[in-house]
N, C-alpha and C. Protein backbone atom coordinates (compact mmCIF):
# COMPACT_ATOMS: atom_id res chain seq x y z
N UNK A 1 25.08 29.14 13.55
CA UNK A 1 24.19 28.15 12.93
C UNK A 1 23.94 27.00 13.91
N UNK A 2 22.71 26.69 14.00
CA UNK A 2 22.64 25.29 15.09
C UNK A 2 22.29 24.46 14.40
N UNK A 3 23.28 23.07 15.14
CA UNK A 3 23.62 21.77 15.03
C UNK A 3 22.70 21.38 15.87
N UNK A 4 21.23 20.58 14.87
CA UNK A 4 20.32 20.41 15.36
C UNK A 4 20.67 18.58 16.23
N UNK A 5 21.82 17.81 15.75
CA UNK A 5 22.11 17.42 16.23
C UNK A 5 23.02 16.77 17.49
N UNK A 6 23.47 18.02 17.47
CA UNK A 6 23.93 18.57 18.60
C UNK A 6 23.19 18.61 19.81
N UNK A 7 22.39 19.70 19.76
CA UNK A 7 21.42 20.43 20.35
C UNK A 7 20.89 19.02 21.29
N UNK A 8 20.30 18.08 20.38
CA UNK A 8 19.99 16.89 20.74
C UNK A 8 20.83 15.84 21.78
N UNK A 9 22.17 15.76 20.93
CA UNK A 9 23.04 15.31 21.86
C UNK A 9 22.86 13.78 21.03
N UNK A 10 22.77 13.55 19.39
CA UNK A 10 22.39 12.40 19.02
C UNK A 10 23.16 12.15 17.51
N UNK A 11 23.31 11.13 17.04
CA UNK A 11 24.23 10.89 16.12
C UNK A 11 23.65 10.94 15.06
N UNK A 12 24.23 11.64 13.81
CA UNK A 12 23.59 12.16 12.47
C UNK A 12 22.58 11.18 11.53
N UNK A 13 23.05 9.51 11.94
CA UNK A 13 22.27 8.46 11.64
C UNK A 13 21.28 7.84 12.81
N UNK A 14 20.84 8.82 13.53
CA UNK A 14 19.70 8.82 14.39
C UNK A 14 18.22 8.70 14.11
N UNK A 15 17.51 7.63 14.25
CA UNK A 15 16.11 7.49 13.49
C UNK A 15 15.28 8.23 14.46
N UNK A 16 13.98 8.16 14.29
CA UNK A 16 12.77 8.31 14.91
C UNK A 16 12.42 8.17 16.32
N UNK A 17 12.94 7.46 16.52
CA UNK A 17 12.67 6.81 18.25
C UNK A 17 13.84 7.65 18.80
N UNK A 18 14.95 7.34 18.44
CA UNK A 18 16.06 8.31 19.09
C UNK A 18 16.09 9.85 19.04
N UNK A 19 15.32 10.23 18.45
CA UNK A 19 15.30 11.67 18.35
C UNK A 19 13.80 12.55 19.00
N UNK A 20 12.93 11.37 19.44
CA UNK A 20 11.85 12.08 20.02
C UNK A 20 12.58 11.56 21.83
N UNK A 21 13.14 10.34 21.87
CA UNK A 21 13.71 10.09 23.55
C UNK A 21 14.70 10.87 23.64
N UNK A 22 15.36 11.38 22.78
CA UNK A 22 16.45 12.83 23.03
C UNK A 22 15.57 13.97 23.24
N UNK A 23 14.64 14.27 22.87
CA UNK A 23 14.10 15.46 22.76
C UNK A 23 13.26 15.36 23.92
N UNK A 24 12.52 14.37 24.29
CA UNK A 24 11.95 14.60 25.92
C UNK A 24 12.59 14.55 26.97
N UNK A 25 14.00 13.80 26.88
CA UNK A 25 15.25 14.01 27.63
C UNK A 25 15.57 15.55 28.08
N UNK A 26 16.20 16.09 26.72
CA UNK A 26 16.60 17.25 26.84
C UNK A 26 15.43 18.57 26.91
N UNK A 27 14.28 18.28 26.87
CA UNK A 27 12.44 19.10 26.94
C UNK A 27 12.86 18.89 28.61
N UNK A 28 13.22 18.30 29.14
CA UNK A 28 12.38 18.86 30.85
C UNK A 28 13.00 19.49 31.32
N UNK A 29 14.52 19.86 30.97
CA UNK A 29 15.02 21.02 31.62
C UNK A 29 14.97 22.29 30.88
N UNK A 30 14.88 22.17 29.46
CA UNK A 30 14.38 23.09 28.92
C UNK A 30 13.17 24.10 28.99
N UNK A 31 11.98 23.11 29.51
CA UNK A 31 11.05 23.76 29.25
C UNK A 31 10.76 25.29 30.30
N UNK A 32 10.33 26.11 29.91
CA UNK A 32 10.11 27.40 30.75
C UNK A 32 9.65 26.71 32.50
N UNK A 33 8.96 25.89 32.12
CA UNK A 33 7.94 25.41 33.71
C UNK A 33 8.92 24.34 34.75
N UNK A 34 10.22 24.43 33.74
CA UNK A 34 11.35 23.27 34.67
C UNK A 34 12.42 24.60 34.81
N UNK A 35 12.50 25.39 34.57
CA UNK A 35 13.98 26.21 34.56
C UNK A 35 14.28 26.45 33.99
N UNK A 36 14.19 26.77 32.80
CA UNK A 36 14.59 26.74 31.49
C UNK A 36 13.58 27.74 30.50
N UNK A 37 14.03 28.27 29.37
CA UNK A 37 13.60 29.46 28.67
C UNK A 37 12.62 28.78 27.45
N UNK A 38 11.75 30.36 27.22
CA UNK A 38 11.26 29.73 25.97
C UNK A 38 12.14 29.31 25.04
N UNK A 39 13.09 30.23 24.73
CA UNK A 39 13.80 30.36 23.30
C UNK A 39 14.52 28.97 23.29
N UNK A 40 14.66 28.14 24.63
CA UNK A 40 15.45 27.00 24.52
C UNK A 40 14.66 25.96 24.52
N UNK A 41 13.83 25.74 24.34
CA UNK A 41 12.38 24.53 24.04
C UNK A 41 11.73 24.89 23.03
N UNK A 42 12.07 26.26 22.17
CA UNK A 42 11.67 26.23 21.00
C UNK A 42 12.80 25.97 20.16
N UNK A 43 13.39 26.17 20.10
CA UNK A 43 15.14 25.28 19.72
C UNK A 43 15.23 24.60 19.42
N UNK A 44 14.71 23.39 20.44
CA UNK A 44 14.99 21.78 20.58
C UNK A 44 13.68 21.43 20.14
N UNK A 45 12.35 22.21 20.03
CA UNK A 45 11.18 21.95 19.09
C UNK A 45 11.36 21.78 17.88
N UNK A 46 12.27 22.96 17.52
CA UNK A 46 12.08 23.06 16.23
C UNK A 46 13.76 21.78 15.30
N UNK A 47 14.29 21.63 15.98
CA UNK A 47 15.17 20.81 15.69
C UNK A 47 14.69 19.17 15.65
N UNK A 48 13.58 19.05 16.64
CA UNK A 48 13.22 17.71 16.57
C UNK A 48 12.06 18.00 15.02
N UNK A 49 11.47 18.73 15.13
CA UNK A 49 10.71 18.90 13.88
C UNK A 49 11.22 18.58 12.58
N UNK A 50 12.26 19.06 12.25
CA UNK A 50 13.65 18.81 11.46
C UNK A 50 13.88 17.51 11.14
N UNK A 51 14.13 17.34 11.77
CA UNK A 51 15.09 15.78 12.40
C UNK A 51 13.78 14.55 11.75
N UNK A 52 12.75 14.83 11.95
CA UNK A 52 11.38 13.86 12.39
C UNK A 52 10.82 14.07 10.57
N UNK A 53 11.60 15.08 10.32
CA UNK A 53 10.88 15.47 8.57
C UNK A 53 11.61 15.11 7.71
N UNK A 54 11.43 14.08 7.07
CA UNK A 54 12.42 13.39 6.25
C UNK A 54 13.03 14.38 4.94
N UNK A 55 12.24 15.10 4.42
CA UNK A 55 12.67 16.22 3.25
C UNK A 55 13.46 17.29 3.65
N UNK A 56 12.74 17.50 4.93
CA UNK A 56 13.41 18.82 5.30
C UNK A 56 14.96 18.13 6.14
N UNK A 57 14.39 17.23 6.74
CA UNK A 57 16.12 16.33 7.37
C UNK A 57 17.09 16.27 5.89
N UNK A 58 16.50 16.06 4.81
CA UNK A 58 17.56 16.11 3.83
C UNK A 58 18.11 17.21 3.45
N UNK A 59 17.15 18.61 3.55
CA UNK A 59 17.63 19.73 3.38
C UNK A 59 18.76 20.13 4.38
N UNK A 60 18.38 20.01 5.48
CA UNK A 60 19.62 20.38 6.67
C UNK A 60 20.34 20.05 6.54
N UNK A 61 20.59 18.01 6.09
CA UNK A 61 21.80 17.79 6.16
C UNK A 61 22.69 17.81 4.99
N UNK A 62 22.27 18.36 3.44
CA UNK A 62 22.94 19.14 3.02
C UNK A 62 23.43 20.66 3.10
N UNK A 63 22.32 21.70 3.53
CA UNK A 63 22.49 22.89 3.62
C UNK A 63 23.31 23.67 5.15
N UNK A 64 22.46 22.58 6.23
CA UNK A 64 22.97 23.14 7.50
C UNK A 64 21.97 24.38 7.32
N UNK A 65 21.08 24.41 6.89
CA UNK A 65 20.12 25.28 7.45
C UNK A 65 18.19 24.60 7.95
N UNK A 66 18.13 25.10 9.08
CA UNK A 66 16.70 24.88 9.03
C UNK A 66 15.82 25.26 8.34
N UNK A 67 15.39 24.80 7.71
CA UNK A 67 14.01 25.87 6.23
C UNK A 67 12.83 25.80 7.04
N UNK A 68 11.58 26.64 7.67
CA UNK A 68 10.53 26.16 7.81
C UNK A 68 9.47 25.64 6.73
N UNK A 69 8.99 24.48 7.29
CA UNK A 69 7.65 24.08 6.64
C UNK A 69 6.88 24.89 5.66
N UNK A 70 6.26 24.42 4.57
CA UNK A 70 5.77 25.48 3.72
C UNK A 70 4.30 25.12 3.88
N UNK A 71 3.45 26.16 3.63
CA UNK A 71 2.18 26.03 4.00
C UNK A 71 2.00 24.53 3.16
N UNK A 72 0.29 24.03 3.90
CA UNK A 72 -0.15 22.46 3.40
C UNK A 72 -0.89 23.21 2.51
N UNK A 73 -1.34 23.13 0.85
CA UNK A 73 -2.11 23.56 0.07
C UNK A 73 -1.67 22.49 -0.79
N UNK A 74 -1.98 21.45 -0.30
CA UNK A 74 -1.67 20.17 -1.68
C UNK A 74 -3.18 19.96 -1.57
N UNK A 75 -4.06 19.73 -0.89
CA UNK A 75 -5.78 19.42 -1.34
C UNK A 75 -6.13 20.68 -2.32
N UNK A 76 -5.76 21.94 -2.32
CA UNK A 76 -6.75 22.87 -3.04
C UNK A 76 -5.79 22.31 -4.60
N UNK A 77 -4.45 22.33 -4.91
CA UNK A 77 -3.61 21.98 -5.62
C UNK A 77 -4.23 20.93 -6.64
N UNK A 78 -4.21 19.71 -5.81
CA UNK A 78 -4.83 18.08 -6.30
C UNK A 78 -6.09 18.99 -7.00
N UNK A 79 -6.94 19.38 -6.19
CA UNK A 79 -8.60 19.98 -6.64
C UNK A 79 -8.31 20.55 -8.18
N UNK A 80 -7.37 21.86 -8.07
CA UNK A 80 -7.08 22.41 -9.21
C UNK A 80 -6.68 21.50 -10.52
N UNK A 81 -5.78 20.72 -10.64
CA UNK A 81 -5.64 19.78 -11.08
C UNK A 81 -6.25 18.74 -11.85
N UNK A 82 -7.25 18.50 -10.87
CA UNK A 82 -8.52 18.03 -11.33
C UNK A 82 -9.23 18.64 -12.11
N UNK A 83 -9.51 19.65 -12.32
CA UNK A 83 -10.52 20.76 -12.49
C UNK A 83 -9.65 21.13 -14.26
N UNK A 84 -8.51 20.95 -14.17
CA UNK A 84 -7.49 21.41 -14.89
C UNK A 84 -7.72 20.49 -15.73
N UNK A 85 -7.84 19.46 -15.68
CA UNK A 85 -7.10 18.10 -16.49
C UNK A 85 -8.73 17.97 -16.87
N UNK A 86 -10.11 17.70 -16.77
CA UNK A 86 -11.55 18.36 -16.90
C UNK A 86 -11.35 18.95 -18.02
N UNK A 87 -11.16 20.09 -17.93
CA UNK A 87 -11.62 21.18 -18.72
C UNK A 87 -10.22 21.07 -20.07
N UNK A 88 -8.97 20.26 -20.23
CA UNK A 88 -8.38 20.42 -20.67
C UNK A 88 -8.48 19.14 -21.71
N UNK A 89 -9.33 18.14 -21.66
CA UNK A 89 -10.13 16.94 -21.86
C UNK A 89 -11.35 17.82 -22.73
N UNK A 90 -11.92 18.56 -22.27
CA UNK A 90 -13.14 19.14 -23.02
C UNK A 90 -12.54 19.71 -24.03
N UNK A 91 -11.85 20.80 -24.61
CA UNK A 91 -11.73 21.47 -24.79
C UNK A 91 -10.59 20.89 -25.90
N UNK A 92 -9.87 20.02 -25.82
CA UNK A 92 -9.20 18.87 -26.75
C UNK A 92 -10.23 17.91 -27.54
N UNK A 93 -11.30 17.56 -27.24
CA UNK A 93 -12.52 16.84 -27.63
C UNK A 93 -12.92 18.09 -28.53
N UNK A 94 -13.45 19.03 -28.04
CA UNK A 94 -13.98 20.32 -29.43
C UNK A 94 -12.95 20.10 -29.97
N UNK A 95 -11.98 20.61 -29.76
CA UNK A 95 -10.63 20.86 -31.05
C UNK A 95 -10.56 19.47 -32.65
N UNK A 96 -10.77 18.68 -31.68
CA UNK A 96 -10.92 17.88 -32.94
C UNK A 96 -12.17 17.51 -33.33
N UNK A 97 -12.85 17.97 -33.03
CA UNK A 97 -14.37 17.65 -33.53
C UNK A 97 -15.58 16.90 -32.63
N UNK A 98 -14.99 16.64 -31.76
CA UNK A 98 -16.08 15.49 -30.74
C UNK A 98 -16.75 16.86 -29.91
N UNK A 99 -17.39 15.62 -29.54
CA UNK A 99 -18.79 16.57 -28.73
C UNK A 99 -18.26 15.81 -27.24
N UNK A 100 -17.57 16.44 -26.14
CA UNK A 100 -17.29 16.09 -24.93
C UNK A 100 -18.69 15.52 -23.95
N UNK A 101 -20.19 15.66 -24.30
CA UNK A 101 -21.01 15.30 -23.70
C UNK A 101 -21.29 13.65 -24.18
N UNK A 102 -20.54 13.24 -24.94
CA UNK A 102 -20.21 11.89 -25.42
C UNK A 102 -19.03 11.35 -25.28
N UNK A 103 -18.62 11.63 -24.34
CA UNK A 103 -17.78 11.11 -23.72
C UNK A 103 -17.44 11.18 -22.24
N UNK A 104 -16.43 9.65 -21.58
CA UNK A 104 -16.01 10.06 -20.45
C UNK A 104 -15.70 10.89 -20.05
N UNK A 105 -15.16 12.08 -19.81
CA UNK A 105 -14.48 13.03 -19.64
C UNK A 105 -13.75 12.84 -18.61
N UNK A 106 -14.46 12.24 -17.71
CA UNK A 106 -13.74 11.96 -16.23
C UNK A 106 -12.45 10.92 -16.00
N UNK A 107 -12.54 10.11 -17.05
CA UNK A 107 -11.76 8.56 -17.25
C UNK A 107 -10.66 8.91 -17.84
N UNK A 108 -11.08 10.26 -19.08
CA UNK A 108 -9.93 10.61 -20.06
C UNK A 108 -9.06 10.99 -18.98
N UNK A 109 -9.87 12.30 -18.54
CA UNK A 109 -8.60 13.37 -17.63
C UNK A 109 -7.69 12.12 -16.94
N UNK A 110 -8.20 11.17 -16.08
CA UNK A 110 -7.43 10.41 -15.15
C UNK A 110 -6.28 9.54 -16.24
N UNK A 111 -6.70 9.04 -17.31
CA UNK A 111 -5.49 8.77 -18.02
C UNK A 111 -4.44 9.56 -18.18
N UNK A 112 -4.80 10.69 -18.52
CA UNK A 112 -3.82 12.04 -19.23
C UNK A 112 -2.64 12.13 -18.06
N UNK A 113 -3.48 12.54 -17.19
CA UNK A 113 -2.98 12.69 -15.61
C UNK A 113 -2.26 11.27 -15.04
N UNK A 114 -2.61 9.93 -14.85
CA UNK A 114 -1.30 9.07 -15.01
C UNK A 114 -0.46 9.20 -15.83
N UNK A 115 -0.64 9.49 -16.90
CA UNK A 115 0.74 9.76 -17.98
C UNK A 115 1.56 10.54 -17.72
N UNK A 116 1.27 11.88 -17.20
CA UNK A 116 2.34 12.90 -16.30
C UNK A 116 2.20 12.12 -15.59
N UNK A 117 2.16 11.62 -14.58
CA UNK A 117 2.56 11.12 -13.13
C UNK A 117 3.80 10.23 -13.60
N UNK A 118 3.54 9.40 -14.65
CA UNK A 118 4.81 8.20 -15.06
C UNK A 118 6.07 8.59 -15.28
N UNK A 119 5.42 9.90 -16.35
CA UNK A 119 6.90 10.61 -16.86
C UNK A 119 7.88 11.58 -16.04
N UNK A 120 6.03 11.95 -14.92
CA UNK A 120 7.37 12.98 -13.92
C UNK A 120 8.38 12.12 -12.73
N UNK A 121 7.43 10.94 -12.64
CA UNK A 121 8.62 10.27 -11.78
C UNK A 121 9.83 10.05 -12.72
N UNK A 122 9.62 9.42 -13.83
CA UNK A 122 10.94 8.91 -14.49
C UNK A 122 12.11 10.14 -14.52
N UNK A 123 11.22 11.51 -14.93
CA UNK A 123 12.41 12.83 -14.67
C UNK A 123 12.73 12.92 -13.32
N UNK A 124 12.00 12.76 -12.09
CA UNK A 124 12.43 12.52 -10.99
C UNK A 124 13.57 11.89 -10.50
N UNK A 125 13.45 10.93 -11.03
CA UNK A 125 15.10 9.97 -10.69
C UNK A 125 15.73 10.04 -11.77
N UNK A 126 15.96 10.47 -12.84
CA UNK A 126 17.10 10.70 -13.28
C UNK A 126 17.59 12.21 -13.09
N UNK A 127 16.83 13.10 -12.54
CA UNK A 127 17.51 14.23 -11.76
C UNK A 127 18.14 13.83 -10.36
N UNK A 128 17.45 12.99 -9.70
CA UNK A 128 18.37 12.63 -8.60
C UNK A 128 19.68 11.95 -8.93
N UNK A 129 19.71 10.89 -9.87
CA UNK A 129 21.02 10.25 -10.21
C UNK A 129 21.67 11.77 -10.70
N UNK A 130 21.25 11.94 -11.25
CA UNK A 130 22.43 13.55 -12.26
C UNK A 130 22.60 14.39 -10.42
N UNK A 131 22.23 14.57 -9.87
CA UNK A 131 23.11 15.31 -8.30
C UNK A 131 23.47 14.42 -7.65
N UNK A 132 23.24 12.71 -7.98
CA UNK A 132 24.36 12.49 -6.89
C UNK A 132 25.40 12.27 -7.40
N UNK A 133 25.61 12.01 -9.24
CA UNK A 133 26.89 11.88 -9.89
C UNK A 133 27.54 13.14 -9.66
N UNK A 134 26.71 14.50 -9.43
CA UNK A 134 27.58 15.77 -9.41
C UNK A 134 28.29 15.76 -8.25
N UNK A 135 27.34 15.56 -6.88
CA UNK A 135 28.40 15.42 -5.86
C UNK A 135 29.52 14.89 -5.47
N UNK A 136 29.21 13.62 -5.96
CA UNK A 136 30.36 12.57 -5.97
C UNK A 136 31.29 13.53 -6.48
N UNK A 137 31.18 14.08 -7.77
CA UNK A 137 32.36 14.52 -8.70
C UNK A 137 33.04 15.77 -8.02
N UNK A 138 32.00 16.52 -7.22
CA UNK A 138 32.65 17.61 -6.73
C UNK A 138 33.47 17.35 -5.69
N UNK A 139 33.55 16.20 -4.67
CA UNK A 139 34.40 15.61 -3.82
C UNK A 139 35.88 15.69 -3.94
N UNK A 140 35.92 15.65 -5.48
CA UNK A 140 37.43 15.32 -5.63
C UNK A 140 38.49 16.03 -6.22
N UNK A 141 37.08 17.50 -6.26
CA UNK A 141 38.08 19.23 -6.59
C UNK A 141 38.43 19.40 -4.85
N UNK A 142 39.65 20.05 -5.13
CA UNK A 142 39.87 21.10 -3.45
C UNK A 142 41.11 21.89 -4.44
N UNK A 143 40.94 23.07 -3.38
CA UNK A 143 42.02 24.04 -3.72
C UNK A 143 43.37 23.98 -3.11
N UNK A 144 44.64 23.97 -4.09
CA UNK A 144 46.08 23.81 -3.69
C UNK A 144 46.21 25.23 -2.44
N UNK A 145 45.92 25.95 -2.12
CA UNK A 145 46.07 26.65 -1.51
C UNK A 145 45.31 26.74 -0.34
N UNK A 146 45.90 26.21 0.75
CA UNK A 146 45.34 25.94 1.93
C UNK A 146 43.89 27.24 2.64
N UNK A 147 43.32 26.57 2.91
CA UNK A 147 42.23 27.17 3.73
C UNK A 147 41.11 27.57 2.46
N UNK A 148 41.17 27.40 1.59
CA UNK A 148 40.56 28.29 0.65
C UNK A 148 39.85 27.06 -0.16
N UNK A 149 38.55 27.39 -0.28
CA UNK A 149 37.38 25.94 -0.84
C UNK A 149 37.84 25.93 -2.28
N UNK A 150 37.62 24.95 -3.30
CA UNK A 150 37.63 25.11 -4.15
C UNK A 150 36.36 25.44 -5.51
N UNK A 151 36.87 26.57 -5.80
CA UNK A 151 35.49 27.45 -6.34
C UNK A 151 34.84 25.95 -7.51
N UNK A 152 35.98 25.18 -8.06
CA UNK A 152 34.97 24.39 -8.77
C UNK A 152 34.13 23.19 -8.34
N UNK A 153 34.41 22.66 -7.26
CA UNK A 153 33.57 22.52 -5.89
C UNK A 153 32.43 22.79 -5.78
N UNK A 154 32.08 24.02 -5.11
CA UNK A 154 31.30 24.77 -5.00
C UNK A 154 30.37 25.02 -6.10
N UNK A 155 30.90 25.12 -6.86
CA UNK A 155 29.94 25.41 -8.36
C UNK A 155 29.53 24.03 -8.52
N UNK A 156 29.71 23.09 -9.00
CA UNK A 156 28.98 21.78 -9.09
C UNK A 156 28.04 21.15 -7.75
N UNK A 157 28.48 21.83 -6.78
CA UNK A 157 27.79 21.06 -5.90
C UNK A 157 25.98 22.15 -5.41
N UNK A 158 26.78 23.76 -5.89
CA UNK A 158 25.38 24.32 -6.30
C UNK A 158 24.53 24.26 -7.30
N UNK A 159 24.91 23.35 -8.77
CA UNK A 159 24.18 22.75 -9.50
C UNK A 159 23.44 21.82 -8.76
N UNK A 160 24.02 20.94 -8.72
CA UNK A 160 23.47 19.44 -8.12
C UNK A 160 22.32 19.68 -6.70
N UNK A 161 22.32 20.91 -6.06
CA UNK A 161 21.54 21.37 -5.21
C UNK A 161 20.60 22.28 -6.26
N UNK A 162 20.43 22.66 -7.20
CA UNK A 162 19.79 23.18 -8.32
C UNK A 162 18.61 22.19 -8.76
N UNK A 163 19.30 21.24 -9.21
CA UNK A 163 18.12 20.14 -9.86
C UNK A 163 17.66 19.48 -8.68
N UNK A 164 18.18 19.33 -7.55
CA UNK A 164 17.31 18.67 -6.51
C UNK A 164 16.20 19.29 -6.37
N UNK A 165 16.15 20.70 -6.27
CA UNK A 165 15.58 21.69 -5.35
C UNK A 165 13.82 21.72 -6.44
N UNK A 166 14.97 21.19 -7.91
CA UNK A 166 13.62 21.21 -9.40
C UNK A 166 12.71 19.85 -8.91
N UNK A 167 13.93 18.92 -8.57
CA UNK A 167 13.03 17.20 -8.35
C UNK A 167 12.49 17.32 -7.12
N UNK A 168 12.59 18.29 -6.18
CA UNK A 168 11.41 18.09 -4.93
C UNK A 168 10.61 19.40 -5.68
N UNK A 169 10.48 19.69 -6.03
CA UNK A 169 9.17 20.42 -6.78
C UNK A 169 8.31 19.95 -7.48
N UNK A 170 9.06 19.30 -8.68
CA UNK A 170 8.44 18.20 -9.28
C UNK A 170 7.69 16.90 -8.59
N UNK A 171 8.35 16.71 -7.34
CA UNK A 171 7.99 15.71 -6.60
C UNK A 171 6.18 15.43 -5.54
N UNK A 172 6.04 17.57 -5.73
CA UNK A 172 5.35 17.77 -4.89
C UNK A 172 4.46 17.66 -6.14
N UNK A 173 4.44 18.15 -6.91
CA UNK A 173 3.29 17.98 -7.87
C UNK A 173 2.43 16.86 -8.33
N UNK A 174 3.95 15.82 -8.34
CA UNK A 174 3.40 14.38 -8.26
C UNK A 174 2.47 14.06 -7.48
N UNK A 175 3.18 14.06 -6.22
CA UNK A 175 1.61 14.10 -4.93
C UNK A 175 0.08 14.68 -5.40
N UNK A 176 0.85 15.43 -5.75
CA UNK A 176 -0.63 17.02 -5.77
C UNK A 176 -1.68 16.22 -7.33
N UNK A 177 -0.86 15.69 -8.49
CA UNK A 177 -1.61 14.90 -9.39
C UNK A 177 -1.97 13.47 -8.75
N UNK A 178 -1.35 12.49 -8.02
CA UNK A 178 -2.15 11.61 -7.22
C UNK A 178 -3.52 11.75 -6.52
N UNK A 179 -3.16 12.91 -5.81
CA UNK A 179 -4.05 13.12 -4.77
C UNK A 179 -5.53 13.59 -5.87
N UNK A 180 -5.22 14.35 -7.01
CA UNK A 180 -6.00 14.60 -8.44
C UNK A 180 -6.75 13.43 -8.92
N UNK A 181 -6.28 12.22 -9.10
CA UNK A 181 -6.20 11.07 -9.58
C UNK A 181 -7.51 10.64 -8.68
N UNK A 182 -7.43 10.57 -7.20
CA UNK A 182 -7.93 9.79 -6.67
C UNK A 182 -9.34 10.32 -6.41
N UNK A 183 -9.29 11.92 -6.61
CA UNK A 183 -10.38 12.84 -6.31
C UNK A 183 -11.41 12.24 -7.65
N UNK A 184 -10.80 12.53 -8.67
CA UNK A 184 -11.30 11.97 -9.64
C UNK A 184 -12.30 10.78 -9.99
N UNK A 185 -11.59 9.84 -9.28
CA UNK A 185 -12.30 8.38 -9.23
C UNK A 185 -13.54 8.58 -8.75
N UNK A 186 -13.74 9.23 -7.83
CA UNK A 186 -14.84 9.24 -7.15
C UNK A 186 -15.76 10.16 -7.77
N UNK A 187 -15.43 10.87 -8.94
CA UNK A 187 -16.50 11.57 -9.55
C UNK A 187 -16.65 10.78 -10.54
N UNK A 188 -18.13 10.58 -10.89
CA UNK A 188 -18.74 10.87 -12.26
C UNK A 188 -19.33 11.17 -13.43
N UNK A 189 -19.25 11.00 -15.11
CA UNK A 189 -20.07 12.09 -15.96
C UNK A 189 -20.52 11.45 -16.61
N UNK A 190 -22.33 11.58 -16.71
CA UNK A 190 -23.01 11.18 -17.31
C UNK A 190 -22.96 11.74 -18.93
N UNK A 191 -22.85 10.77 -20.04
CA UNK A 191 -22.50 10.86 -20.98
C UNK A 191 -23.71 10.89 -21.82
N UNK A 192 -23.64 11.00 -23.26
CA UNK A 192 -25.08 11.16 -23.94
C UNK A 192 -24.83 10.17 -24.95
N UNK A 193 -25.70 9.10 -25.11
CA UNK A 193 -25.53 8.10 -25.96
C UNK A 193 -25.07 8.22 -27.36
N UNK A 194 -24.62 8.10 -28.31
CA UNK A 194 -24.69 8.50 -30.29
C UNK A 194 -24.13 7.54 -30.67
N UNK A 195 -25.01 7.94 -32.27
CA UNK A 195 -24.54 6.62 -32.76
C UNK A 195 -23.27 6.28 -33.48
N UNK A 196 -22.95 5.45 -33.76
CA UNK A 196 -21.28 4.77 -34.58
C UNK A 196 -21.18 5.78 -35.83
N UNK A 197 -20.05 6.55 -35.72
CA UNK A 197 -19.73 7.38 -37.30
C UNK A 197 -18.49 7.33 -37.40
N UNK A 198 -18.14 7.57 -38.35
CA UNK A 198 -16.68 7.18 -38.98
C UNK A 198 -15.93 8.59 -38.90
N UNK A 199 -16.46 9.41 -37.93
CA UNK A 199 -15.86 10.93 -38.01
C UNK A 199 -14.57 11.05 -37.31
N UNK A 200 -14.17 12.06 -36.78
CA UNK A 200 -12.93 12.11 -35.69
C UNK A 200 -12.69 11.23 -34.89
N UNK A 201 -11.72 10.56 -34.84
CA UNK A 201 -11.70 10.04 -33.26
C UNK A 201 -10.85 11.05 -32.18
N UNK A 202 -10.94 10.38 -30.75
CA UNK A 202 -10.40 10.98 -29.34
C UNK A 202 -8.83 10.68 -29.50
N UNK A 203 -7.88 11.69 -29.70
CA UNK A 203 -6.70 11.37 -29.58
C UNK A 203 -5.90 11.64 -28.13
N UNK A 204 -5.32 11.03 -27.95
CA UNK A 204 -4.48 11.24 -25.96
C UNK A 204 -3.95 12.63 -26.10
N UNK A 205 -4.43 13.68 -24.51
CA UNK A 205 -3.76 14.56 -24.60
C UNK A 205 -2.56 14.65 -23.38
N UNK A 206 -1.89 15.55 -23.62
CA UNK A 206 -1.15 15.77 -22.50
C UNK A 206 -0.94 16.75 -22.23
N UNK A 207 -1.88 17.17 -21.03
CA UNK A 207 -2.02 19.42 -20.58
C UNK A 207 -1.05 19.46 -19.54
N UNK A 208 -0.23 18.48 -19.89
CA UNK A 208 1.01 18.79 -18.64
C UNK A 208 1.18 19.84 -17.29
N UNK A 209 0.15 19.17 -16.67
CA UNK A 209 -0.15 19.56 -14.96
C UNK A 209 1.34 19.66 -14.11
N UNK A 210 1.84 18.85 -14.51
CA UNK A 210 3.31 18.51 -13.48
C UNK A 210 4.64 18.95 -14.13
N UNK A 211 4.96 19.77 -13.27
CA UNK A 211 6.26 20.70 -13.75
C UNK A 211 6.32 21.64 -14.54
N UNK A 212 5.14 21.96 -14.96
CA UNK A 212 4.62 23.49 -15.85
C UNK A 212 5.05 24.52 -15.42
């Protein structure tokens, strides 16, 4: 397994600046065109990549594994979203009786859609507090029998890596409904005037985009 900090030659509370002047340090003898191999400048590429990625730096330095990058599809995501929270606004307007061409449609969705955004952060951090109370707690199992981890250890601390793994999911969605939010603003729907009736009103929906 490589110790991407190692590799570097830099201390685990190493910021930004220290980890790209380690990495051009240790890049010129590395590189194929100084003496040095591909496989060993893609190494120290991919370790500074790591290092420089704040999510994925958190993954390593719990897991000790490098994860690669996951494809960028947060614009088609946000789009969907949009499109989602639209049609999920219309279609709540029929249900109770309104005629959606009399109304914002565009203003609703963006409310609906801050309302998940509020609630998924609030589940956001209280899943993070619930793994770091687990870790803490798993600290202070070990097994009486030397060399040997303690399995209840291990089990709490793969929970607590469980709900993280839910709150950076959740986390990305958040983004992905922001980025929804803002697409939004910039559209708008021309509405059809009518007059005052005492019929249905528009009640708040929630088509829960985030964490579905």
């Amino acid at each position: 397994m490589t110790d991407s900090y190692a590799e570097l030659d830099i201390p685990r509370d190493a910021n930004a600046a220290t980890v790209n002047a380690a990495f051009r340090k240790k890049s010129k003898r590395a590189h194929p065109d100084a003496g040095g191999t591909a496989e060993e400048f893609d190494k120290l590429s991919k370790c500074r990549a790591v290092l420089l990625d704040p999510k994925r730096r958190e993954d390593y330095d719990r897991t000790g594994k490098m994860e690669d990058p996951e494809p960028d599809n947060a614009q088609a995501k946000a789009m969907q979203l949009a499109v989602q929270g639209v049609m999920a606004v219309m279609a709540a307007l029929e249900k109770q009786g309104l005629k959606p061409e009399e109304h914002d449609v565009v203003a609703m969705a963006i409310t609906d859609l801050k309302m998940q955004i509020s609630q998924a952060k609030k589940k956001c951090a209280e899943g993070r507090k619930e793994a770091e109370k687990a870790s803490k707690m798993a600290k202070r199992f070990s097994s009486k029998t030397a060399n040997q981890p303690s399995f209840i250890r291990k089990s709490i601390e793969a929970r607590a890596d469980e709900v993280l793994r839910a709150v950076r999911n959740d986390e990305k969605d958040i983004e992905a409904a922001e980025t929804a939010v803002s697409l939004l603003k910039n559209e708008t729907f021309e509405k059809e005037s009518f007059a005052h009736h005492d019929g249905p009103r528009w009640e708040t929906i929630m088509f829960s985009p985030i964490g579905a």
